[in-house]
Protein backbone atom coordinates (compact mmCIF):
# COMPACT_ATOMS: atom_id res chain seq x y z
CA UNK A 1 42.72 48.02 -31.43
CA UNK A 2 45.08 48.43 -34.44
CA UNK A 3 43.40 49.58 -37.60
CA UNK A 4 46.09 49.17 -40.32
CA UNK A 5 45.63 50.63 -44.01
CA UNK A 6 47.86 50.61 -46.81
CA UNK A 7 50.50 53.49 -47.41
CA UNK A 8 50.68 55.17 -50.89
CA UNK A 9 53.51 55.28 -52.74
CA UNK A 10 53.53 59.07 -52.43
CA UNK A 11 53.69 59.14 -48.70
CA UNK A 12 55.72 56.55 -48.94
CA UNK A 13 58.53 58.26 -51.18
CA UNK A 14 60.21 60.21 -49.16
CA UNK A 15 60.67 58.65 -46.38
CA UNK A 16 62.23 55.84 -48.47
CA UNK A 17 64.68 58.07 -50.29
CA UNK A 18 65.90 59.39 -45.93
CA UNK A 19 66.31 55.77 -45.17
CA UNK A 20 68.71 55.25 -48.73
CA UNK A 21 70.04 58.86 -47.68
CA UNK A 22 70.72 57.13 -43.84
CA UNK A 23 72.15 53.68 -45.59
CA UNK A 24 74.74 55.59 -47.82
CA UNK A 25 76.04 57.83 -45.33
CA UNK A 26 76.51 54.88 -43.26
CA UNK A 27 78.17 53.20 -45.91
CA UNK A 28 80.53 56.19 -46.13
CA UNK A 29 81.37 56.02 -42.86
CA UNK A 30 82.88 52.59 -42.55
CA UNK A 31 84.07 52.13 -46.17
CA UNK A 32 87.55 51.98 -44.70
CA UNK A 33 87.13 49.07 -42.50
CA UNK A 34 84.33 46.88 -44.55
CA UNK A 35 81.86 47.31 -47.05
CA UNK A 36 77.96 46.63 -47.38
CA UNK A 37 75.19 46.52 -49.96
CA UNK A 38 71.71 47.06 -48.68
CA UNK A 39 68.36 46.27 -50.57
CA UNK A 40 64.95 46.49 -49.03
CA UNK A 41 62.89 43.51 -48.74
CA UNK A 42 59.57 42.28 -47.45
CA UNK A 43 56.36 44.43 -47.67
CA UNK A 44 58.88 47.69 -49.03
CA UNK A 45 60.01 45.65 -51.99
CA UNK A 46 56.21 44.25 -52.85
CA UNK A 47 54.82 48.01 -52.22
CA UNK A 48 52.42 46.72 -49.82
CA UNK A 49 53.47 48.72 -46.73
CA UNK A 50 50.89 49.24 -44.22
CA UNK A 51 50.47 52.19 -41.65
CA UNK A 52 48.10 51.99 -37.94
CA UNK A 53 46.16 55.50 -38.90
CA UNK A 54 45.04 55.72 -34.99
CA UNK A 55 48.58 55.60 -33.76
CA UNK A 56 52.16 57.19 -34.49
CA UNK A 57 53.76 53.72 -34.96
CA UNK A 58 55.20 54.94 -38.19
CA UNK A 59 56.01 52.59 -41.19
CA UNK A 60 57.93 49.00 -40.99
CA UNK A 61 60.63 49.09 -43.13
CA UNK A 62 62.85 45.63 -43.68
CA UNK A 63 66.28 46.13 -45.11
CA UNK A 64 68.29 43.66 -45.68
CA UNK A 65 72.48 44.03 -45.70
């Protein structure tokens, strides 16, 4: 059974700033042949991500292009 708990922001933080890190090299990469803004959405925007402590699920992160 899934016991899900809210992440804190400081836990939170840095794997946020990998994902913008991931986004923007992608960006990089295909700059020459189309361009793409990214924002995330959902429970990342509201800062109401949540986190299954028995498992290594990890965090769901919705980002929208």
């Amino acid at each position: 059974m899934y016991h899900f708990n809210y992440v804190s922001s400081k836990k939170l933080s840095p794997v946020k700033k990998d994902l913008i890190f991931i986004m923007n090299s992608v960006q990089d990469l295909v700059r020459h042949d189309f361009t793409f803004q990214f924002e995330f959405v959902g429970s990342v925007k509201r800062q109401m991500v949540t986190q299954d402590i028995g498992s290594n699920v990890g965090f769901d992160f919705d980002i929208n292009l």
